[in-house]
PDB file of N, CA and C in Angstrom:
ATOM      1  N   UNK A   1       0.847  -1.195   0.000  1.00  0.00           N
ATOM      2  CA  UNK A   1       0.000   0.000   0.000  1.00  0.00           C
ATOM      3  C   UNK A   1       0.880   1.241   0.000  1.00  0.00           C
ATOM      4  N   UNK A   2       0.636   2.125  -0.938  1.00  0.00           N
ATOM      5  CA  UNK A   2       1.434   3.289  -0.864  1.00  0.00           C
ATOM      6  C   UNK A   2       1.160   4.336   0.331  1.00  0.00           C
ATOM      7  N   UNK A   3       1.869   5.028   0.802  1.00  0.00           N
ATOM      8  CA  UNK A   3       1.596   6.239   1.993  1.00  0.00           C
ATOM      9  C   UNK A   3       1.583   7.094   1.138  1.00  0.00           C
ATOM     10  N   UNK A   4       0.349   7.182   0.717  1.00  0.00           N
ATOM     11  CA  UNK A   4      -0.178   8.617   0.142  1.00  0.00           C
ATOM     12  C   UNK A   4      -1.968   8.981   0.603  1.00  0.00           C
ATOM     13  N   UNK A   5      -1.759   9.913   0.856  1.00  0.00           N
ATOM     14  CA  UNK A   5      -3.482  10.344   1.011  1.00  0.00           C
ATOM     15  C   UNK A   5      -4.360  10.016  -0.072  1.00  0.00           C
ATOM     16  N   UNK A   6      -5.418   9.700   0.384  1.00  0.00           N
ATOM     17  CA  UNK A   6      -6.629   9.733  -0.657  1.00  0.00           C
ATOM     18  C   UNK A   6      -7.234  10.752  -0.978  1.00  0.00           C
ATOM     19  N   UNK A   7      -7.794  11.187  -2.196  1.00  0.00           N
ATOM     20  CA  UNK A   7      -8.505  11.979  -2.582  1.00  0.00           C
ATOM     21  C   UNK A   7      -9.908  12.315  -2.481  1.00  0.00           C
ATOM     22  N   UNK A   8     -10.377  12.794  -2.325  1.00  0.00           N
ATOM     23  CA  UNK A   8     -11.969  12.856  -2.310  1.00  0.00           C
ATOM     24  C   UNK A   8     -12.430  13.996  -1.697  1.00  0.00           C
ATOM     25  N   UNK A   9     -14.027  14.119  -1.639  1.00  0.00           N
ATOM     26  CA  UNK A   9     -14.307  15.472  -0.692  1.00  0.00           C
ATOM     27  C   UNK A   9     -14.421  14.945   0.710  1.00  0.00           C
ATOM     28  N   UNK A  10     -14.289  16.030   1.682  1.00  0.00           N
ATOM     29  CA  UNK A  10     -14.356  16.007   2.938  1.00  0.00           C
ATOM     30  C   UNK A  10     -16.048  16.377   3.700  1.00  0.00           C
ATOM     31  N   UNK A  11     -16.481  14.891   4.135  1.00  0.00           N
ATOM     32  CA  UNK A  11     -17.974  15.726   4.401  1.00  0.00           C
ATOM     33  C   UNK A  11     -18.051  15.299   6.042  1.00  0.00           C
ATOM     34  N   UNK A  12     -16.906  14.759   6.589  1.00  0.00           N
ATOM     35  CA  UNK A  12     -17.145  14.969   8.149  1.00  0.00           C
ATOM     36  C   UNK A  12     -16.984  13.610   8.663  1.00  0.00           C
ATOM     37  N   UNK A  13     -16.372  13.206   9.459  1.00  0.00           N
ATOM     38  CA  UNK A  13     -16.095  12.013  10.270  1.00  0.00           C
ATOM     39  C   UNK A  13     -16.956  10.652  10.045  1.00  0.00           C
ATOM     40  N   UNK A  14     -17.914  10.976  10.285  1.00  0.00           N
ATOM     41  CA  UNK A  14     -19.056  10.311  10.664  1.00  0.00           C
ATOM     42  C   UNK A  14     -19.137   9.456   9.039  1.00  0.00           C
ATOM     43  N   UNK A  15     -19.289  10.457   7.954  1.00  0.00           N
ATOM     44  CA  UNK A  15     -19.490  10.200   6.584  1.00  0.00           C
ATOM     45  C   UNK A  15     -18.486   9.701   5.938  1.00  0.00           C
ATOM     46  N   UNK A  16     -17.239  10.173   6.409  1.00  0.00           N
ATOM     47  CA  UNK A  16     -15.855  10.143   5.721  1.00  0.00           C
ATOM     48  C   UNK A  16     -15.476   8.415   5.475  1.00  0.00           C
ATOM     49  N   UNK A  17     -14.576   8.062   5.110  1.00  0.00           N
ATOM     50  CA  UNK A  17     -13.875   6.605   5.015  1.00  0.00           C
ATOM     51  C   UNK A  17     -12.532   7.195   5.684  1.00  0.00           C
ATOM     52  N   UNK A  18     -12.011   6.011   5.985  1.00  0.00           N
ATOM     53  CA  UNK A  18     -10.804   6.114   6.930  1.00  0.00           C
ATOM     54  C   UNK A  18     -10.216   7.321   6.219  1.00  0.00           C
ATOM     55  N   UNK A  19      -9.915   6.548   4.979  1.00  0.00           N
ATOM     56  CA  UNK A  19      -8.722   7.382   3.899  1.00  0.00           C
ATOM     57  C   UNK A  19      -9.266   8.798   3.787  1.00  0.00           C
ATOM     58  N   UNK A  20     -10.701   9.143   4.177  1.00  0.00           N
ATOM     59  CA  UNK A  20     -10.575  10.684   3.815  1.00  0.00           C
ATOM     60  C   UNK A  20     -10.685  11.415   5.106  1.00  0.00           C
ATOM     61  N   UNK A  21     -10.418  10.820   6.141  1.00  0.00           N
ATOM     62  CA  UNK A  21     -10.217  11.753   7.240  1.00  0.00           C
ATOM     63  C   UNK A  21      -8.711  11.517   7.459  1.00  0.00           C
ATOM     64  N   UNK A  22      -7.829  10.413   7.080  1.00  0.00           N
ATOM     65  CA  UNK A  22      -6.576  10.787   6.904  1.00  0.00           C
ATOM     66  C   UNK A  22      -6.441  11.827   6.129  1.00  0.00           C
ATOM     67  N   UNK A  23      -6.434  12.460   4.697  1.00  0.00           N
ATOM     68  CA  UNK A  23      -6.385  13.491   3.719  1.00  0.00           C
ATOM     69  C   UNK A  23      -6.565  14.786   4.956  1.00  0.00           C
ATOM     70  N   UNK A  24      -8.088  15.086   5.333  1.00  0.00           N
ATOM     71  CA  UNK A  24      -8.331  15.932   6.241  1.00  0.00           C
ATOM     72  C   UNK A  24      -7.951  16.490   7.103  1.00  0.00           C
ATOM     73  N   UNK A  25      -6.868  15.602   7.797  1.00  0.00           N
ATOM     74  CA  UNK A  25      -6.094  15.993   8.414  1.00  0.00           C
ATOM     75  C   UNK A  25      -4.451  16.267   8.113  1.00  0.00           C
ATOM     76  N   UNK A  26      -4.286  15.994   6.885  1.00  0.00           N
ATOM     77  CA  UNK A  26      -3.126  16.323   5.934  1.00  0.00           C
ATOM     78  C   UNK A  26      -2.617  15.500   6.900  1.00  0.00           C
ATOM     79  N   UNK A  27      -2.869  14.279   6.548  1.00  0.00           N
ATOM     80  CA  UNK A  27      -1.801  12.685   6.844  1.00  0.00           C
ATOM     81  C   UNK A  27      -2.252  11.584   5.574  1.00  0.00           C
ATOM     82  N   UNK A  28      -1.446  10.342   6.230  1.00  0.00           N
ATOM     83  CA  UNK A  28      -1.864   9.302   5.354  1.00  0.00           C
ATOM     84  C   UNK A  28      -1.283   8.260   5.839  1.00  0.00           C
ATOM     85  N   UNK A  29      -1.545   6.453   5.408  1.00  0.00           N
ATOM     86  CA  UNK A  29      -2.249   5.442   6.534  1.00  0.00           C
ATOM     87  C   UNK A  29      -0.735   5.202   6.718  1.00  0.00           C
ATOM     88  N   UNK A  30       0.776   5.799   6.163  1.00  0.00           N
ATOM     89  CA  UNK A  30       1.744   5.564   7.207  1.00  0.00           C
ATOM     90  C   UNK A  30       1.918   6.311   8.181  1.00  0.00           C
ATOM     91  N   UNK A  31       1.108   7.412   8.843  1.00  0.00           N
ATOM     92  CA  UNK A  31       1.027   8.900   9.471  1.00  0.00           C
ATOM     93  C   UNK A  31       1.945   9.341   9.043  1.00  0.00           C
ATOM     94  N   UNK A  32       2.952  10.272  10.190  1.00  0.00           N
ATOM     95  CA  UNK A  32       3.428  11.328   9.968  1.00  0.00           C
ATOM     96  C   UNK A  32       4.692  11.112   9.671  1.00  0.00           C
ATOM     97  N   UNK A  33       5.615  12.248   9.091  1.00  0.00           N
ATOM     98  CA  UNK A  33       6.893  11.677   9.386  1.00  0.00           C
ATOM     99  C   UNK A  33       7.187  12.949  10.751  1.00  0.00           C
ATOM    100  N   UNK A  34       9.025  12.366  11.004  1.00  0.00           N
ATOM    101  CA  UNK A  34       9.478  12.924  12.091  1.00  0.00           C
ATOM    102  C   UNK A  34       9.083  14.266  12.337  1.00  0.00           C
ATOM    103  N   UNK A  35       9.362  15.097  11.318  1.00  0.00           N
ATOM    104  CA  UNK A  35       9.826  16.044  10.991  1.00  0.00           C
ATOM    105  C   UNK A  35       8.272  16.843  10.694  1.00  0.00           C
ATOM    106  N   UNK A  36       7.359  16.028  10.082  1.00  0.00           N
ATOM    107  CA  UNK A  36       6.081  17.018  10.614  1.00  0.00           C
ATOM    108  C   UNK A  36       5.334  16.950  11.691  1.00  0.00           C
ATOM    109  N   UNK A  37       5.897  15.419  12.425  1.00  0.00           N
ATOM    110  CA  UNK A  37       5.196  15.609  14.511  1.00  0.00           C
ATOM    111  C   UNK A  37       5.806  16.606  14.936  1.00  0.00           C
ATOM    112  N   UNK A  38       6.885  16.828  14.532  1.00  0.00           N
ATOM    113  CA  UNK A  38       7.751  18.021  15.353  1.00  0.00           C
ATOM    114  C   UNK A  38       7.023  19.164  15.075  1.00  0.00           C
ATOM    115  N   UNK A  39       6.679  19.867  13.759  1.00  0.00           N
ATOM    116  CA  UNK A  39       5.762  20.712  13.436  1.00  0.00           C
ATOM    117  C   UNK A  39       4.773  20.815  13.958  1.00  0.00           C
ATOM    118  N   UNK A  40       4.148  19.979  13.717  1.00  0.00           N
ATOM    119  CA  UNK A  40       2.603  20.060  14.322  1.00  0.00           C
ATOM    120  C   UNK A  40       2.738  19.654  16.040  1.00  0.00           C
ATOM    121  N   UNK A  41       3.612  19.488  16.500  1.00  0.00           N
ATOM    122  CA  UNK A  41       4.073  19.839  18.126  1.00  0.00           C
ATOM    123  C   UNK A  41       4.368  21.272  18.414  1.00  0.00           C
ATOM    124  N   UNK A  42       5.239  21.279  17.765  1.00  0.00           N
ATOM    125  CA  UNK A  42       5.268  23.055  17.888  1.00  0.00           C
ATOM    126  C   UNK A  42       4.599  24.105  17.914  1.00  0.00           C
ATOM    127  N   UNK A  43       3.257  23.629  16.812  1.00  0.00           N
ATOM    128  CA  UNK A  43       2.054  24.564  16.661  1.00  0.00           C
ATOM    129  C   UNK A  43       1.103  24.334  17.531  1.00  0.00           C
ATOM    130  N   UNK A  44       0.448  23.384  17.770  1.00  0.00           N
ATOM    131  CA  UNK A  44      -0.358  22.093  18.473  1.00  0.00           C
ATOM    132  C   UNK A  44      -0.450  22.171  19.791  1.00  0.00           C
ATOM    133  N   UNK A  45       0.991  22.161  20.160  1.00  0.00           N
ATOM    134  CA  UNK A  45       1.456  21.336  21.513  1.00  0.00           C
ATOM    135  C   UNK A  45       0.780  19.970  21.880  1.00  0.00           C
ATOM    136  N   UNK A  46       0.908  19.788  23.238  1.00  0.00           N
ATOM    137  CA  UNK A  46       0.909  17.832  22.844  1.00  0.00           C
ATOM    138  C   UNK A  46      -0.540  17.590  23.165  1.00  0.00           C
ATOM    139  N   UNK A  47      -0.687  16.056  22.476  1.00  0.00           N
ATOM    140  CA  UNK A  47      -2.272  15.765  22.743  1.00  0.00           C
ATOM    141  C   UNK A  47      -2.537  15.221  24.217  1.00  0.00           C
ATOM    142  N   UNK A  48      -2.615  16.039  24.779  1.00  0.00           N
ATOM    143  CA  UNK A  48      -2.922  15.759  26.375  1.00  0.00           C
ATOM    144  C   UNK A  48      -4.861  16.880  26.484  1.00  0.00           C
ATOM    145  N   UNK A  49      -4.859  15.788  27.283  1.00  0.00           N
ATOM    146  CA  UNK A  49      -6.381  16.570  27.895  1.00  0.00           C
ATOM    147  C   UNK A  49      -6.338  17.840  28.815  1.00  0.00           C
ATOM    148  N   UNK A  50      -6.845  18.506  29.110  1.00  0.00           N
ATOM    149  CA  UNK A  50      -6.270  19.700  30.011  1.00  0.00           C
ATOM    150  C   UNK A  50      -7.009  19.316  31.214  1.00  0.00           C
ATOM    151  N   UNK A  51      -5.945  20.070  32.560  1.00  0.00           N
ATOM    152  CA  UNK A  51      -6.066  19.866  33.666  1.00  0.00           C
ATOM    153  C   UNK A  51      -7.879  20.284  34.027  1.00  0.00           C
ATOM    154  N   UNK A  52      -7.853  19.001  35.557  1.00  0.00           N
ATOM    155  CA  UNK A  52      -9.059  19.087  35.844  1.00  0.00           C
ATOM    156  C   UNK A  52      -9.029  20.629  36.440  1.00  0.00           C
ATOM    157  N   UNK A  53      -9.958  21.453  36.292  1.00  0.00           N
ATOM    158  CA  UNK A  53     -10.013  22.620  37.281  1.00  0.00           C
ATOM    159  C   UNK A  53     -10.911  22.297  38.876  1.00  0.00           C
ATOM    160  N   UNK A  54     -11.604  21.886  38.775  1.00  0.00           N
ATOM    161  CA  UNK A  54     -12.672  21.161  39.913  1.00  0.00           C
ATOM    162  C   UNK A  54     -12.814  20.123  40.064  1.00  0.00           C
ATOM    163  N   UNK A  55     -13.254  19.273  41.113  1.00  0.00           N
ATOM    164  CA  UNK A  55     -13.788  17.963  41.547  1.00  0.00           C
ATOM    165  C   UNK A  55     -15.360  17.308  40.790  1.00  0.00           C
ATOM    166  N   UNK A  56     -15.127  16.588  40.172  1.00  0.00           N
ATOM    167  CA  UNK A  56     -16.390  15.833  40.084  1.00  0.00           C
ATOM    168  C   UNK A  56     -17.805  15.971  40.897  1.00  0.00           C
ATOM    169  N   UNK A  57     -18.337  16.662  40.602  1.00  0.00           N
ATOM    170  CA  UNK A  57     -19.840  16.525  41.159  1.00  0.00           C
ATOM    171  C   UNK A  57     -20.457  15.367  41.673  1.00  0.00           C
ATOM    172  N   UNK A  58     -19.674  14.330  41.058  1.00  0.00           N
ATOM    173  CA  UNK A  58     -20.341  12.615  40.785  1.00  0.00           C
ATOM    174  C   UNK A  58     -20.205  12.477  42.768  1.00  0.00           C
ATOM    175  N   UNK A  59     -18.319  12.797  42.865  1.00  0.00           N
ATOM    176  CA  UNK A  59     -17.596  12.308  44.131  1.00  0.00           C
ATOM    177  C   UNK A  59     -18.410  13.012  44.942  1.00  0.00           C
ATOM    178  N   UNK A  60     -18.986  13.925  45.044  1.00  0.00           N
ATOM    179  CA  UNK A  60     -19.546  14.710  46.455  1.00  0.00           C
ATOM    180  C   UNK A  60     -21.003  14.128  46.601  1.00  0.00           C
ATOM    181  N   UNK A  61     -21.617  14.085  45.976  1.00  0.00           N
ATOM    182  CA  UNK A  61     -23.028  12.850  45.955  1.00  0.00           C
ATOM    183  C   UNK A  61     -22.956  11.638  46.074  1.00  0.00           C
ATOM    184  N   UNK A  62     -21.534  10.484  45.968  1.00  0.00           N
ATOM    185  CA  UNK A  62     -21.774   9.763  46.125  1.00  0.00           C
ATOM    186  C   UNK A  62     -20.683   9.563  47.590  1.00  0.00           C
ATOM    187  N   UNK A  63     -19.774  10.648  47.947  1.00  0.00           N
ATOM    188  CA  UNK A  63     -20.063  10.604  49.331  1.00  0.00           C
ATOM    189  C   UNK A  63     -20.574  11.250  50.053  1.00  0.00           C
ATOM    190  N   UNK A  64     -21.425  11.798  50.079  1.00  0.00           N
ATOM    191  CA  UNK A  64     -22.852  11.976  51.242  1.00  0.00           C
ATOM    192  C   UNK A  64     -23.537  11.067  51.368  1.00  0.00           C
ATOM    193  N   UNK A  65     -24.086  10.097  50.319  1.00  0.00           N
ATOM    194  CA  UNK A  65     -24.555   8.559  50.817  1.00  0.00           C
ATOM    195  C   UNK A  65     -23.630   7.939  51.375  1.00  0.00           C
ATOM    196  N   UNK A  66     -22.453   7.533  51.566  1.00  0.00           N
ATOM    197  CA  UNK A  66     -21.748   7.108  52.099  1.00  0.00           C
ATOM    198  C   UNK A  66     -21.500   7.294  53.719  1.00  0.00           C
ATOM    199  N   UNK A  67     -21.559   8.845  54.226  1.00  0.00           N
ATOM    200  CA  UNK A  67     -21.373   9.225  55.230  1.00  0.00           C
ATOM    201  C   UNK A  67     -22.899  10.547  55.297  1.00  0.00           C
ATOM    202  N   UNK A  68     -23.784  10.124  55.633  1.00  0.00           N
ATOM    203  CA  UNK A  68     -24.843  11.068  55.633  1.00  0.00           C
ATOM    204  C   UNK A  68     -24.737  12.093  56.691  1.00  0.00           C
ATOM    205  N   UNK A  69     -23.811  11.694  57.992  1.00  0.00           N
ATOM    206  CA  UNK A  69     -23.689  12.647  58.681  1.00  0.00           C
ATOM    207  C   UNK A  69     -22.656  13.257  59.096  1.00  0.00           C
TER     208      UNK A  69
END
C-alpha cells in the first residue's frame, strides 16, 4: 500500500472513510513523518487533555450517601 493520502471530498467524520479523514487531516495510513510531529508539536502542543479545574460533582453525591452525617 502506498503512503499517500486519498482523494476525495471532505464531508465529516461520521461520513468520511478512513482514507478521507486521513487526507483531512493532511496525513496518510503511514502517518506522519518525524519532521512534521515536530511541526505540528510546535504549533499544536501535545495531545494531552487539560487539567481538571474542579472535583467531580459525581464524588460529592456519592459521598454523602456514604457518610450522611
Amino acid at each position: 500500500m502506498a503512503c499517500e493520502p486519498s482523494t476525495g471530498p471532505w464531508t465529516g467524520p461520521s461520513s468520511g472513510t478512513s482514507l478521507q479523514v486521513l487526507r483531512h487531516l493532511d496525513t496518510g495510513p503511514c502517518g506522519l513523518t518525524d519532521a512534521e510531529a515536530a511541526a505540528r508539536l510546535a504549533t499544536h502542543g501535545e495531545n494531552a487533555r487539560p487539567a481538571r479545574t474542579s472535583p467531580p460533582r459525581s464524588g460529592a453525591v456519592c459521598g454523602a450517601f456514604a457518610t450522611p452525617w
